[in-house]
Structures are given as C-alpha cells and as structure tokens.
C-alpha atoms as a PDB file:
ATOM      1  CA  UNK A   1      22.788 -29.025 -17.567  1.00  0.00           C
ATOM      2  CA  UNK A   2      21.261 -26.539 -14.868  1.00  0.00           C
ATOM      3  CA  UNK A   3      19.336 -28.438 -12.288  1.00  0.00           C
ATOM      4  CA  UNK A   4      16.118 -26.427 -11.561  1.00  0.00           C
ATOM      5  CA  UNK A   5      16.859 -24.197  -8.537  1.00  0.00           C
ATOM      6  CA  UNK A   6      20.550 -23.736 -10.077  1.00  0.00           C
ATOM      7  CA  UNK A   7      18.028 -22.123 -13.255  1.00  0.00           C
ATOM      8  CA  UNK A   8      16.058 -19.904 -10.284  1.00  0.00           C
ATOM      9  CA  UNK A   9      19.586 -18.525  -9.398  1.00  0.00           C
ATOM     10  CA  UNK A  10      21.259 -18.077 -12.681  1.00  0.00           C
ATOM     11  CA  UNK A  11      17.510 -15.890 -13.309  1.00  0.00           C
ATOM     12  CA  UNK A  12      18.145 -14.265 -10.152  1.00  0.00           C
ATOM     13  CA  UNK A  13      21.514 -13.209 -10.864  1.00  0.00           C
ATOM     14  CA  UNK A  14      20.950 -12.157 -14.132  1.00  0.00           C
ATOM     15  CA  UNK A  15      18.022  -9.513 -13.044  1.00  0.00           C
ATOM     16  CA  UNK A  16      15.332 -11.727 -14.940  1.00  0.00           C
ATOM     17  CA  UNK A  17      11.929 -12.544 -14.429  1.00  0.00           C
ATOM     18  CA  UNK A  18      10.797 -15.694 -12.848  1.00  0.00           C
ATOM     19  CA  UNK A  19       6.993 -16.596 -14.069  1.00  0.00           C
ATOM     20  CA  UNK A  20       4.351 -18.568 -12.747  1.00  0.00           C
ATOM     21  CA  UNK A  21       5.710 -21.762 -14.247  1.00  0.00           C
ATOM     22  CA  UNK A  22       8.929 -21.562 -13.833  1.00  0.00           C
ATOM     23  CA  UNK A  23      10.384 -23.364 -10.921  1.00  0.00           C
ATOM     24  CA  UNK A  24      11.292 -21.914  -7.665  1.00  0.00           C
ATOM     25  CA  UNK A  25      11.820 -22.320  -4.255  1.00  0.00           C
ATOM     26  CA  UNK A  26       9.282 -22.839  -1.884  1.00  0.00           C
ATOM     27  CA  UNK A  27      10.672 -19.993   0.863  1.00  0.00           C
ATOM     28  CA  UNK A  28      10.308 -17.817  -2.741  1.00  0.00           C
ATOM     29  CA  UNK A  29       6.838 -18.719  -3.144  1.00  0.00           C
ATOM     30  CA  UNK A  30       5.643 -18.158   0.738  1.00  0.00           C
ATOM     31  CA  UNK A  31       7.678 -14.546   0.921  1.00  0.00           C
ATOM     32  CA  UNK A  32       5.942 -13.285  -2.696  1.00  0.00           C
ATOM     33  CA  UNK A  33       2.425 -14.639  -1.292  1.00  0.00           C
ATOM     34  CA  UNK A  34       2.648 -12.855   2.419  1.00  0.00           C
ATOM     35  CA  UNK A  35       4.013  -9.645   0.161  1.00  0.00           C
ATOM     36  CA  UNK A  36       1.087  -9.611  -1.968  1.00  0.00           C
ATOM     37  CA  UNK A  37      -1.273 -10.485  -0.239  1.00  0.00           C
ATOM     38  CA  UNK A  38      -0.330  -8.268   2.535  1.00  0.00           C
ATOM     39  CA  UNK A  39      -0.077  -5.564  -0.577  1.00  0.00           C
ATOM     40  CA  UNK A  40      -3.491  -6.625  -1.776  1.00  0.00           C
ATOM     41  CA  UNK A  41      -5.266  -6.072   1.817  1.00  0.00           C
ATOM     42  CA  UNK A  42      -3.808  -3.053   2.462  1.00  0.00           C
ATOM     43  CA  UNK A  43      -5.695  -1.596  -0.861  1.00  0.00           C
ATOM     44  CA  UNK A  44      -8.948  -2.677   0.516  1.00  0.00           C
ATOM     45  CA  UNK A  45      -8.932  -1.668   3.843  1.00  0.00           C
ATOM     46  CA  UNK A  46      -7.068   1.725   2.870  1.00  0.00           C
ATOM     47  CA  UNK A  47     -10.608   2.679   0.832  1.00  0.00           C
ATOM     48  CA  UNK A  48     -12.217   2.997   4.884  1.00  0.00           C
ATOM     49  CA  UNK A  49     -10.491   5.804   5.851  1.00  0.00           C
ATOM     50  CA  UNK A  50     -10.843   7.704   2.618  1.00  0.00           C
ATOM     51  CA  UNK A  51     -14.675   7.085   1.781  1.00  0.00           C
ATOM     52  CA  UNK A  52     -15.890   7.935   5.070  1.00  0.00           C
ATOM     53  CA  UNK A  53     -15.066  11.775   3.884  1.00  0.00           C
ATOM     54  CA  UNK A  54     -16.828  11.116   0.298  1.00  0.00           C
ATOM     55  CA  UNK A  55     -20.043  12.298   1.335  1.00  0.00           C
ATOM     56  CA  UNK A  56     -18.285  14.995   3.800  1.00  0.00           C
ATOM     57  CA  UNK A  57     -15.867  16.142   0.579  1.00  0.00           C
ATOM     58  CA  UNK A  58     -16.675  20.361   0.262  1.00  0.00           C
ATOM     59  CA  UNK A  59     -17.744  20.021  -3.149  1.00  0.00           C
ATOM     60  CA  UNK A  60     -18.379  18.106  -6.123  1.00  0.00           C
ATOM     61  CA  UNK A  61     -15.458  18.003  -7.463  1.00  0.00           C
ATOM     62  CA  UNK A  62     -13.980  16.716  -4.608  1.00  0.00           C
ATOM     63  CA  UNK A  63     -16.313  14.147  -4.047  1.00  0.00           C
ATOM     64  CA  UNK A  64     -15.705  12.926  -7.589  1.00  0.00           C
ATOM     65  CA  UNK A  65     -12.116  12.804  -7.378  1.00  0.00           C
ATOM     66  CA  UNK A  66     -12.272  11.022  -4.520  1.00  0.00           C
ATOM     67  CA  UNK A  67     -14.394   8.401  -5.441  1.00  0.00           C
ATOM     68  CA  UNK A  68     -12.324   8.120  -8.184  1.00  0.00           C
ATOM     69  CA  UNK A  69      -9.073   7.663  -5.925  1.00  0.00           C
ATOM     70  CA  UNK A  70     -11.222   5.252  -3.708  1.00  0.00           C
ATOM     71  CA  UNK A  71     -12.500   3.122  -6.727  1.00  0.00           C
ATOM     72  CA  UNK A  72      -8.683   2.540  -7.920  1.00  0.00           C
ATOM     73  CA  UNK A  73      -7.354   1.573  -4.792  1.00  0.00           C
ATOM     74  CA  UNK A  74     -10.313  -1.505  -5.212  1.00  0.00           C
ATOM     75  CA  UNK A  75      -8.727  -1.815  -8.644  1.00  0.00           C
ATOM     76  CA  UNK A  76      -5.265  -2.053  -6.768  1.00  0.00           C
ATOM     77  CA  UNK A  77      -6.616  -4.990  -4.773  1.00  0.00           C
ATOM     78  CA  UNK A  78      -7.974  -6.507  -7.787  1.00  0.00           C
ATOM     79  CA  UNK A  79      -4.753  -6.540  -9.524  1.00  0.00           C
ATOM     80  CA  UNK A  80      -2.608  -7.785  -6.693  1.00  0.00           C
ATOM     81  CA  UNK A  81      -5.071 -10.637  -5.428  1.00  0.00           C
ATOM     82  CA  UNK A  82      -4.925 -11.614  -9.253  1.00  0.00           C
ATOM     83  CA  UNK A  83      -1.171 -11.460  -8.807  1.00  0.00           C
ATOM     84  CA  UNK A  84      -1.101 -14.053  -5.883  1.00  0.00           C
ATOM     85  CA  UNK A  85      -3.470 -16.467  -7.131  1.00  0.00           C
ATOM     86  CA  UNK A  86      -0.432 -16.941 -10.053  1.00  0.00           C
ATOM     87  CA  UNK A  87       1.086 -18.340  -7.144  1.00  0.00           C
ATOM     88  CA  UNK A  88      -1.262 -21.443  -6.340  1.00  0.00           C
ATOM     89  CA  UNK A  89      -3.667 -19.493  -3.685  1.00  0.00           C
ATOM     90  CA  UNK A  90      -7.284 -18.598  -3.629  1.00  0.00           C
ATOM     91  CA  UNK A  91      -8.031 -14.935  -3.094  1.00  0.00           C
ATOM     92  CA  UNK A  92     -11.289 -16.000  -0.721  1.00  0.00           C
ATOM     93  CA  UNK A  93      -8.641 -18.366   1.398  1.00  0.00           C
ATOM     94  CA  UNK A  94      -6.534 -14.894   1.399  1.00  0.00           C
ATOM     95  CA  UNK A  95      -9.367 -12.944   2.555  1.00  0.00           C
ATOM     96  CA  UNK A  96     -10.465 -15.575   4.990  1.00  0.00           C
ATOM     97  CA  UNK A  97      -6.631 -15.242   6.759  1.00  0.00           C
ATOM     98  CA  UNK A  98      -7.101 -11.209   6.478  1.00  0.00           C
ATOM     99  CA  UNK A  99     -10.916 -11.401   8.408  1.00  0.00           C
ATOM    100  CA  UNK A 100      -9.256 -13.884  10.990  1.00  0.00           C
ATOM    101  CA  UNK A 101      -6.483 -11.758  11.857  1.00  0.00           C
ATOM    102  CA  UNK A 102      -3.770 -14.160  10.765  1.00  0.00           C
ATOM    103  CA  UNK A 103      -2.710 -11.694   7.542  1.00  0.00           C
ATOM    104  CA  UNK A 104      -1.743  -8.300   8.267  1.00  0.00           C
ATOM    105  CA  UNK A 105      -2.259  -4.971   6.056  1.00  0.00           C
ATOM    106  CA  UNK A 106      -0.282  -1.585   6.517  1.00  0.00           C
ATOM    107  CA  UNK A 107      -0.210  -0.232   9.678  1.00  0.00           C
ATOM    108  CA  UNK A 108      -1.234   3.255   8.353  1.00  0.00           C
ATOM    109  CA  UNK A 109      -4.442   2.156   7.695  1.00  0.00           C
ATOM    110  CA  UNK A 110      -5.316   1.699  11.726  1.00  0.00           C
ATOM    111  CA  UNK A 111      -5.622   5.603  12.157  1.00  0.00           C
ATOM    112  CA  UNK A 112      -8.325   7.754  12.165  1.00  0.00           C
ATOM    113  CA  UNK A 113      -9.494  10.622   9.759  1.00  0.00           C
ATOM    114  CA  UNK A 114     -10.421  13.393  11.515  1.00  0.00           C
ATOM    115  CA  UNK A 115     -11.007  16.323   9.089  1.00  0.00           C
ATOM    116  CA  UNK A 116     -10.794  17.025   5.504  1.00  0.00           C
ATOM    117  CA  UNK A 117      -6.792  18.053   5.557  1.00  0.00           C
ATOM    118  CA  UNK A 118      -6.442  13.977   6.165  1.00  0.00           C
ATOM    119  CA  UNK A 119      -7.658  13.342   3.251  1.00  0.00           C
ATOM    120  CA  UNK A 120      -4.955  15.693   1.923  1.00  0.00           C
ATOM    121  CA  UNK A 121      -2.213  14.017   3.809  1.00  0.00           C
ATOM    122  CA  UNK A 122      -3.019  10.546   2.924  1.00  0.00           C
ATOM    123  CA  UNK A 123      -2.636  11.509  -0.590  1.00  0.00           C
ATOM    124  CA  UNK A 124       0.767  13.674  -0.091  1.00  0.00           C
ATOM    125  CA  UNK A 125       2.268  11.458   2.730  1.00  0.00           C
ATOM    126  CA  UNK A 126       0.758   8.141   2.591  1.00  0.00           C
ATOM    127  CA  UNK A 127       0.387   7.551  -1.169  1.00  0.00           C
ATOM    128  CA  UNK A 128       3.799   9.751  -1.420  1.00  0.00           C
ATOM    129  CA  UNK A 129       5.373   6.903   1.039  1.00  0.00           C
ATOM    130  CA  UNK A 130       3.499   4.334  -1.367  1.00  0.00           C
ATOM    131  CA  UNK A 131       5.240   5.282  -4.387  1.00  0.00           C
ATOM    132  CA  UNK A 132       8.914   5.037  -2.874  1.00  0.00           C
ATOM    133  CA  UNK A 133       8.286   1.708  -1.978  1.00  0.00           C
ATOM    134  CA  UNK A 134       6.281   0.624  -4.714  1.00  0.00           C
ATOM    135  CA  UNK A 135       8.253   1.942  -8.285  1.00  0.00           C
ATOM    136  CA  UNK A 136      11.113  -0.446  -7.443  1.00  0.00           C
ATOM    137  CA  UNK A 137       8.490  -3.408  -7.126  1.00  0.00           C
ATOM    138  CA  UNK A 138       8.070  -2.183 -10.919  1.00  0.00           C
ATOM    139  CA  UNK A 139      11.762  -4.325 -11.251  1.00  0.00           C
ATOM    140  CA  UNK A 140      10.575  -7.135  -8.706  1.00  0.00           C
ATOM    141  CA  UNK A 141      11.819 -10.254  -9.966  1.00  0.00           C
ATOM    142  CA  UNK A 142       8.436 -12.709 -10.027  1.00  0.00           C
ATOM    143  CA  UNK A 143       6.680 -11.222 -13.182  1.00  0.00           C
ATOM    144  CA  UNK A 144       3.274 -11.084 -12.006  1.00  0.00           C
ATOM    145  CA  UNK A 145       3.779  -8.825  -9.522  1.00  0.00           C
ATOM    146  CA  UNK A 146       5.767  -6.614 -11.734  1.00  0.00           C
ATOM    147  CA  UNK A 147       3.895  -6.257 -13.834  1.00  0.00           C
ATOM    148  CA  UNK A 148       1.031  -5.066 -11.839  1.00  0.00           C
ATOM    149  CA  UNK A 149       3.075  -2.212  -9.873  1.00  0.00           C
ATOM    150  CA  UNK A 150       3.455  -0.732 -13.409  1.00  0.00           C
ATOM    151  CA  UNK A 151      -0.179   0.534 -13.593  1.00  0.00           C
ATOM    152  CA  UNK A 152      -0.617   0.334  -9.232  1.00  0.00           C
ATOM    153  CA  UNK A 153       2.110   3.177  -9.536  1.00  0.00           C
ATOM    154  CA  UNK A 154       0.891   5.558 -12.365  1.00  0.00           C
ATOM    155  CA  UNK A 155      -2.124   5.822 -10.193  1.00  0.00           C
ATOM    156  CA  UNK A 156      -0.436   6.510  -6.864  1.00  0.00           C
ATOM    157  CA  UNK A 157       1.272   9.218  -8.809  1.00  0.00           C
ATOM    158  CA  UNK A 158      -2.160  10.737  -9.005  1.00  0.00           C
ATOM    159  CA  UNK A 159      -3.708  10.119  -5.922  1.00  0.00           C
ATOM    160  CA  UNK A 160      -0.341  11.727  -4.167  1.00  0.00           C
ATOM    161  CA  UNK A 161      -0.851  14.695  -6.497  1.00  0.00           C
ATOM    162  CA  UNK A 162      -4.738  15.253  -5.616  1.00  0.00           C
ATOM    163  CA  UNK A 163      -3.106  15.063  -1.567  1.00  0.00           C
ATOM    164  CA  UNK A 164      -0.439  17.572  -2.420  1.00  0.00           C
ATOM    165  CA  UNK A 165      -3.387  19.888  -4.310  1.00  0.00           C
ATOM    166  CA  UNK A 166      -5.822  19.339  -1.161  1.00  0.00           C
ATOM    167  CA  UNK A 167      -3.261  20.641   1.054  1.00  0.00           C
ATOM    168  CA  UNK A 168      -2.150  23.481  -0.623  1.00  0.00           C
ATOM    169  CA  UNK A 169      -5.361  25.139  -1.246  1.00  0.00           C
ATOM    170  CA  UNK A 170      -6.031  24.827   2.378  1.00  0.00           C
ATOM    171  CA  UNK A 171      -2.469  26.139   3.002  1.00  0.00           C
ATOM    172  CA  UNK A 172      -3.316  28.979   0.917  1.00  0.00           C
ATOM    173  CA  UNK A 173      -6.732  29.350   2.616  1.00  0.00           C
ATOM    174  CA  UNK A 174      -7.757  30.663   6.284  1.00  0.00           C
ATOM    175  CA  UNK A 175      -5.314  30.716   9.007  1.00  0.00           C
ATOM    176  CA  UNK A 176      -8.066  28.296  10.148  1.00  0.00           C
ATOM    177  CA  UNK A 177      -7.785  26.015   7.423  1.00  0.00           C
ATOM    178  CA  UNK A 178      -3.510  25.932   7.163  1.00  0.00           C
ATOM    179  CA  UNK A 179      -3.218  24.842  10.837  1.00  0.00           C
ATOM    180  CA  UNK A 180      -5.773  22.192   9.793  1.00  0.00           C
ATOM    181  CA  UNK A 181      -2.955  21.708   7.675  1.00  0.00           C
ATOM    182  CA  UNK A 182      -0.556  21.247   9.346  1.00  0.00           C
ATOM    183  CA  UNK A 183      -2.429  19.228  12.232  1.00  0.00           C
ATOM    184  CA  UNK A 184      -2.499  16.991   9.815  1.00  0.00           C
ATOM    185  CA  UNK A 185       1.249  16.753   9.072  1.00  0.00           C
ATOM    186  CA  UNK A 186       1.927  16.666  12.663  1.00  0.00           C
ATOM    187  CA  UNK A 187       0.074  13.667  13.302  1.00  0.00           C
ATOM    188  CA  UNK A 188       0.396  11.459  10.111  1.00  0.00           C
ATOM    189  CA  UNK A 189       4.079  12.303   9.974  1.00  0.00           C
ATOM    190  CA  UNK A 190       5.456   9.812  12.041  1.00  0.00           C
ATOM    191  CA  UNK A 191       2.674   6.490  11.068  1.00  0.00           C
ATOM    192  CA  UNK A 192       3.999   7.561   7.081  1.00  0.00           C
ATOM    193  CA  UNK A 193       7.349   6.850   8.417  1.00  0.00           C
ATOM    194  CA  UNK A 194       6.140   3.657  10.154  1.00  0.00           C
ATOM    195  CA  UNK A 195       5.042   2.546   6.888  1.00  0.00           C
ATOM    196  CA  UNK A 196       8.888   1.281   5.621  1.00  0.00           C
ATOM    197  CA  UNK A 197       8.699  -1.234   8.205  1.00  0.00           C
ATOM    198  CA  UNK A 198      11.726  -1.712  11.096  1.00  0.00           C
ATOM    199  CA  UNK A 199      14.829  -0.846  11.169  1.00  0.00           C
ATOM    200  CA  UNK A 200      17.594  -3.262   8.923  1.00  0.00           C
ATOM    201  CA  UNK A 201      18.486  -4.479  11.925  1.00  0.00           C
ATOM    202  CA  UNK A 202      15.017  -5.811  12.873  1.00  0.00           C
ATOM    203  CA  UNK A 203      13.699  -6.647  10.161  1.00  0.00           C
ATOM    204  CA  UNK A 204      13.091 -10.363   9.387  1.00  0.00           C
ATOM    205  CA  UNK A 205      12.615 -10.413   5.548  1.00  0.00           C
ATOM    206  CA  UNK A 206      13.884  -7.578   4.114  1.00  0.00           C
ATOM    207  CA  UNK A 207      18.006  -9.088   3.610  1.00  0.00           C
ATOM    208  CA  UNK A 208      16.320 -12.586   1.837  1.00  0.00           C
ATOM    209  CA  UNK A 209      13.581 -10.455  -0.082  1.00  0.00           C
ATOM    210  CA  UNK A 210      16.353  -7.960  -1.408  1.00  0.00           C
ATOM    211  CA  UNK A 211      18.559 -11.480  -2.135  1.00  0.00           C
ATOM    212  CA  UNK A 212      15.644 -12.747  -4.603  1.00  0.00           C
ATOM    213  CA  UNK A 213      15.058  -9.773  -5.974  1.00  0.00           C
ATOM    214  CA  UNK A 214      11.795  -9.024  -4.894  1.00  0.00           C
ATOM    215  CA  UNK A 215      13.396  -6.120  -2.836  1.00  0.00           C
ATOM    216  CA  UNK A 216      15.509  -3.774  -4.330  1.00  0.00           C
ATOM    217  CA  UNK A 217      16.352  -1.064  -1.544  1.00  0.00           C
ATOM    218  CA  UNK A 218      16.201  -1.771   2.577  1.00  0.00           C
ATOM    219  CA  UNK A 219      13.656  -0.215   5.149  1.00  0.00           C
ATOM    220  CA  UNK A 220      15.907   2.381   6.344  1.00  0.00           C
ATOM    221  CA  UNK A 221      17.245   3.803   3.045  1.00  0.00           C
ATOM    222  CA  UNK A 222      13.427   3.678   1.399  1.00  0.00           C
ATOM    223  CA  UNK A 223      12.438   5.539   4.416  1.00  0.00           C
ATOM    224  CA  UNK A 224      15.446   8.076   3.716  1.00  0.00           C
ATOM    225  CA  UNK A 225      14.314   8.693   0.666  1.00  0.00           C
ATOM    226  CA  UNK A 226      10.871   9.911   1.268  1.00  0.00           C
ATOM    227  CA  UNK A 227      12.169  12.394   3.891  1.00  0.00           C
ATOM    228  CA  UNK A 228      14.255  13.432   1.033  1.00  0.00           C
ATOM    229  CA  UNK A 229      11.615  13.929  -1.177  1.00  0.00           C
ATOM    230  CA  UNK A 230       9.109  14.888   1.322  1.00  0.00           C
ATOM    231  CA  UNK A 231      10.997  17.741   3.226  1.00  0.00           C
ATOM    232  CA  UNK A 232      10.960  20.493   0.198  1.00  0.00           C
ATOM    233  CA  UNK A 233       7.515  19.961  -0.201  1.00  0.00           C
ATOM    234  CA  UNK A 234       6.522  20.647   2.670  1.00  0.00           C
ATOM    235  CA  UNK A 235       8.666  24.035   2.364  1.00  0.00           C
ATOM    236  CA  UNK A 236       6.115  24.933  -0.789  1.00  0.00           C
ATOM    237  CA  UNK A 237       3.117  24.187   1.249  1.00  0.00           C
ATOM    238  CA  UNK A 238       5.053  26.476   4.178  1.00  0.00           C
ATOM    239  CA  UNK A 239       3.981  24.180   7.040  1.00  0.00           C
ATOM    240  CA  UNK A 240       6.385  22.156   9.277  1.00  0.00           C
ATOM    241  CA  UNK A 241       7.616  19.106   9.523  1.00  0.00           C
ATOM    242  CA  UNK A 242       6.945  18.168  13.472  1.00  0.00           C
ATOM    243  CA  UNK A 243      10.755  16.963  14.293  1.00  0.00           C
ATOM    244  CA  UNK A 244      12.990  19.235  16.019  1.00  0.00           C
ATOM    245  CA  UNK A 245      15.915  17.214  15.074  1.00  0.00           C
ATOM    246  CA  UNK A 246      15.921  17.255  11.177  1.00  0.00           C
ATOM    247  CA  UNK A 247      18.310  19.176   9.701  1.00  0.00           C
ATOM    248  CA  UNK A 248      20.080  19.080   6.170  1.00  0.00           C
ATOM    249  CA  UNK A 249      23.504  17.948   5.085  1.00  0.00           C
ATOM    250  CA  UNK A 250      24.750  19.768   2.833  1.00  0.00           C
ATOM    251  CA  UNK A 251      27.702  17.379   1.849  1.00  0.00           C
ATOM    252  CA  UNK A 252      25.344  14.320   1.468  1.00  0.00           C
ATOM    253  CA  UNK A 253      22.533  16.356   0.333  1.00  0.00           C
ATOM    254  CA  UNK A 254      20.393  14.270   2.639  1.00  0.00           C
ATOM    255  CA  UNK A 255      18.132  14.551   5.593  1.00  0.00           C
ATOM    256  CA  UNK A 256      19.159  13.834   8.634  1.00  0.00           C
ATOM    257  CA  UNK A 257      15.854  12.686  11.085  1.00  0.00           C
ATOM    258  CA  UNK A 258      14.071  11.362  13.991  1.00  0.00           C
ATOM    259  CA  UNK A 259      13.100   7.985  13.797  1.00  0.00           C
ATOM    260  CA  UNK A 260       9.505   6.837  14.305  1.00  0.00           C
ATOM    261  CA  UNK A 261       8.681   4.913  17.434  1.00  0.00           C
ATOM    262  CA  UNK A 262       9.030   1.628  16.783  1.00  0.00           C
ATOM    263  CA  UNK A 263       7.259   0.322  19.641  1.00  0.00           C
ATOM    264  CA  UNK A 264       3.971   2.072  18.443  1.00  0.00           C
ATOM    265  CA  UNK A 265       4.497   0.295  14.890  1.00  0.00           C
ATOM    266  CA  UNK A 266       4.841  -3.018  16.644  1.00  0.00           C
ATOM    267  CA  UNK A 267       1.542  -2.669  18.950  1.00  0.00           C
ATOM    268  CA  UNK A 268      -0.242  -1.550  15.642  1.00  0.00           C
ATOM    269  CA  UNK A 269       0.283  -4.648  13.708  1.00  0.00           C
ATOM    270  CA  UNK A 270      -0.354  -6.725  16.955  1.00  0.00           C
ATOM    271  CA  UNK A 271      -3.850  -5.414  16.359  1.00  0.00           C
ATOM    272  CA  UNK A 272      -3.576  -2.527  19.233  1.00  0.00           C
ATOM    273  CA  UNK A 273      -3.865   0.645  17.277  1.00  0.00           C
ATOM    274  CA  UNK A 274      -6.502   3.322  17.422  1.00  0.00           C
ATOM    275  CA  UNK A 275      -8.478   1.862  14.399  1.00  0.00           C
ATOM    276  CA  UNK A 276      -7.931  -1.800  13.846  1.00  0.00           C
ATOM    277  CA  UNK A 277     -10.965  -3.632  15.477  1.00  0.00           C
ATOM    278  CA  UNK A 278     -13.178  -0.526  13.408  1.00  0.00           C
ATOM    279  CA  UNK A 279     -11.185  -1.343  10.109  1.00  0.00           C
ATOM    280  CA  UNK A 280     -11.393  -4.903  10.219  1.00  0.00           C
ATOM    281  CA  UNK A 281     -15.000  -5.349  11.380  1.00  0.00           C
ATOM    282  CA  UNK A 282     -16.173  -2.980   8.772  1.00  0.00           C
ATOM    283  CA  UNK A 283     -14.133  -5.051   6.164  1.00  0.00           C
ATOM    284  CA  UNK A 284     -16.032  -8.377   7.246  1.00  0.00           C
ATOM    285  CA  UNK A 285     -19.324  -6.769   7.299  1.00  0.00           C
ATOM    286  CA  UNK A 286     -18.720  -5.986   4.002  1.00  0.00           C
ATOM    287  CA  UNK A 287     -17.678  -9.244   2.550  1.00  0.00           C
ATOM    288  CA  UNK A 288     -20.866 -10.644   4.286  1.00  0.00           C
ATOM    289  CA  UNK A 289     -22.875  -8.680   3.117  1.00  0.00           C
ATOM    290  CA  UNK A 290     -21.603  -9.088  -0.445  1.00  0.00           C
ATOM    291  CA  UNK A 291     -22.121 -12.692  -0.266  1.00  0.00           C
ATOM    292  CA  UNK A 292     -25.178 -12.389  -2.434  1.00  0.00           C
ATOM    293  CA  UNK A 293     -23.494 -11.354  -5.099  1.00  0.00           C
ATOM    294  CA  UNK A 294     -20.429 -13.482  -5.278  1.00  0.00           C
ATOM    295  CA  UNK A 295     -23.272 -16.605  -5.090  1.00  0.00           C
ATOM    296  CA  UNK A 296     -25.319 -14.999  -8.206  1.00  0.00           C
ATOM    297  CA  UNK A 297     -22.064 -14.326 -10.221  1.00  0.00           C
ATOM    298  CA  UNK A 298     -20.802 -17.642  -9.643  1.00  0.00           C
ATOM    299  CA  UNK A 299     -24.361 -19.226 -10.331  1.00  0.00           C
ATOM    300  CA  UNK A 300     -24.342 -16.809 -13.533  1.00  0.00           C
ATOM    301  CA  UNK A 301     -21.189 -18.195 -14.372  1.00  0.00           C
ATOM    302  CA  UNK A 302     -21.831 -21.539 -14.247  1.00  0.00           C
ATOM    303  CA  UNK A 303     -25.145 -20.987 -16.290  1.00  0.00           C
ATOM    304  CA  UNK A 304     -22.978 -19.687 -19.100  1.00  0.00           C
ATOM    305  CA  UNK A 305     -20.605 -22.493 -18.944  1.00  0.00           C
ATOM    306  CA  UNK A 306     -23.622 -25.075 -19.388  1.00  0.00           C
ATOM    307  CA  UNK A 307     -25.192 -23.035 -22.435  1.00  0.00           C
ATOM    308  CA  UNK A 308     -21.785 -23.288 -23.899  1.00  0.00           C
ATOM    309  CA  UNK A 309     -21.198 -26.596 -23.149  1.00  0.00           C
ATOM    310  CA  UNK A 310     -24.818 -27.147 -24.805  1.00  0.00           C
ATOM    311  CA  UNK A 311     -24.017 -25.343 -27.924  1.00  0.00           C
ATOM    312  CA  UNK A 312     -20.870 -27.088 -28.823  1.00  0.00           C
ATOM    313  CA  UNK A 313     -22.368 -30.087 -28.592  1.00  0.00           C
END
C-alpha cells in the first residue's frame, strides 16, 4: 500500500492533479502559496499603472476597453487569492505580507507610464510576456491553480490583443505618434524580459517547481520564447526592437538576444525601482480606505447567517 507522500509522487509522475485534500508535502504547499500569492498581487498592483491613463484614454472607446482590461485584472486577483486560500491561508494575512513588504509582486509593475503608447506596450509586451508564462500554469499540477489560469489566460489573450491594436494605430499614425511607439518599445523591452525571472543558473525555485510540476518550462527558455514570438510582431508594427545584437538563426529558427540586466531586476524586487514606494503606498491607501466596506459586508453577512439560523429553527 502507497504511504501518503509515495501517493504525491506516483500523482506527480503520472502528470495528475493534486487537490486541496489530498496530501502533500509541506515544501509543495509553501512554493504553490509564494507562487500564487505572488501571482495574485501582481494582478492588483498591475491595475495602477493602467488606470492612471483611464481618464487620459483619447476616446471613449478606449476608456471603456480599458476599464474593462483594468476590471479583469481585479478579477485575476480574485481568482488566484481564492486559489491560495485552498491552501490553508487567509487572503487578508496575504495582503497584510504584500503591504509590509515581506511578499513580492512582478517587477514590471515598478515602472512608470508615461504616455498613451504604454498603455499599448503593456498590453503587447507585458500581457504578451504574461501569456508565455501563464498557458503552461493551465497544466500546473495543484488543481486549483489550474484551473484558474484557464479563464486568467483567455483574458490575457485579449488584453495583449487591445496592446498590439493600440500600437499599431499609432504606428500607422503621425511620425509623432510611431516614435511614441517605439519609445515605448525601447524602454519596456528589457523590464518584459525581466519578467521570466533569473537566469537557470540563479534561480532558486525554478529546478524544484518544474520537479512538482507546477513548472513546466525554465526562465531562460520561457524568456526565449517570447522573443520568438515577439520579434515578427514587431516587424508588422515596423518599429525596432532596441538590441543591436539580435539576430535570427536560421537553422534553429530562433532568436538569438541580449540579455536583460540582471542587476536592475534584482534592485527592483529589493524595493529600489523607479515606482515601488508609489505602487505600494497607493495599494495600502486603498485597502484602508476600503475598510468600510469589508466591515459592512462582513456585518451583512453575519446578519444573514442569524436570519437563517432563525428561520430553520
């Protein structure tokens, strides 16, 4: 008879799903809950940078598509929190770690929107980055999670669409308003890259995640393939990509690149990027000043649970 971590593996091995019930081990539990949570922050804060251009969108139809992009990634965070708490946490002890610093979100989220074409290349780049790491996450092997990136990732599809769109009207604008473009490209190239993590060689979790399944590709080869991917469209939109090294092999039919500096991604999760004391205060402002309404749905709540209490006896 399989003891009950000998039942984790044999799931493990054969590409199963562990649930919240199941047993599992407790270095399982702690990597899934730093993922997810870490997932599930960077959703909320990555609505700042995004709806500080809603009221500054050049139309209505803009600004209605991009509440509409801002009000998912919310739903994103809802999901994922939800996720977590399968796991035996409390999404207000998660967000208590996230306001003291001692949880991290993406690093992408620490820089600053400076015109409308950012908006454009968080969709196309960011969200484009998103969905390369996300759609194998659709095959992660704790359930809950799983099954969340199934719907997180139909949506990203959209949001990097309305990016791509964004940018190529503007590329097919001015001249003014393609080297906004491509200003853009030039400086959110190299954080989008950032966004895969370290190297293989540095990074701490990435050989155990992709041993339990929660992984299914490394940092350097999910980063490959977005350059792959990313390249040609740039060639549509006709702007550059801002590395003087990247060239294609034809034999491999792969992209050979610059890699991003390293040292900048580790100073902006230490905190020291251009945006992350703006980011995270606005986030805690916001929670307080939503306090009111956690307190009246969880008094509303618990009104309802007495009336029903009442009425079955």
């Amino acid at each position: 008879m399989l003891g009950v971590m000998d039942s984790f593996q044999a799931t493990i091995d054969a590409d199963g799903r562990i649930e919240p019930r199941d047993a599992m081990p407790e270095g399982y539990r702690k990597t899934l809950i730093r993922q997810i949570a870490q997932h599930a922050h960077s959703e909320i804060i990555g609505m700042q940078p995004e709806g500080n251009w809603i009221s500054r969108a050049p139309s209505l139809r803009r600004k209605a598509i991009l509440m509409a992009k801002v009000q998912d990634e919310a739903g994103h965070g809802l999901y994922l929190y939800a996720a977590a708490e399968t796991l035996g946490v409390d999404r207000a002890d998660l967000l208590d770690l996230l306001h003291a610093g001692k949880q991290k979100y993406s690093s992408i989220f620490n820089y600053p929107t400076l015109t409308w074409a950012d908006i454009g290349a968080i969709g196309w780049l960011v969200d484009g980055a998103a969905i390369v790491n996300q759609v194998p996450l659709c095959r992660c092997s704790y359930g809950p999670y799983a099954r969340a990136m199934v719907r997180v990732c139909k949506e990203e599809s959209f949001h990097q669409r309305q990016g791509f769109e964004i940018l190529h009207t503007l590329c097919n604008g001015t001249p003014a308003q393609k080297e906004m473009a491509q200003d853009a490209l030039n400086r959110w190239w190299w954080p989008s890259l950032m966004m895969f993590g370290p190297p293989d060689a540095s990074s701490t979790h990435s050989e155990q995640s992709m041993a339990w399944g929660i992984k299914r590709h490394s940092n350097d080869e999910l980063r490959q393939r977005f350059v792959d991917m990313t390249v040609p469209q740039a060639d549509v939109l006709g702007i550059r990509v801002p590395d003087d090294e990247l060239t294609y092999d034809e034999a491999t039919g792969r992209y050979s690149f610059t890699q991003p500096d390293f040292a900048e991604l580790y100073e902006v999760v230490k905190g020291n990027g251009p945006c992350n004391q703006e980011r995270l205060a606005h986030r805690v402002k916001a929670h307080e000043d939503g306090a009111w309404v956690r307190e009246a749905a969880a008094a509303y709540a618990e009104k309802q649970a007495k009336k029903m209490q009442g009425s079955a006896a």
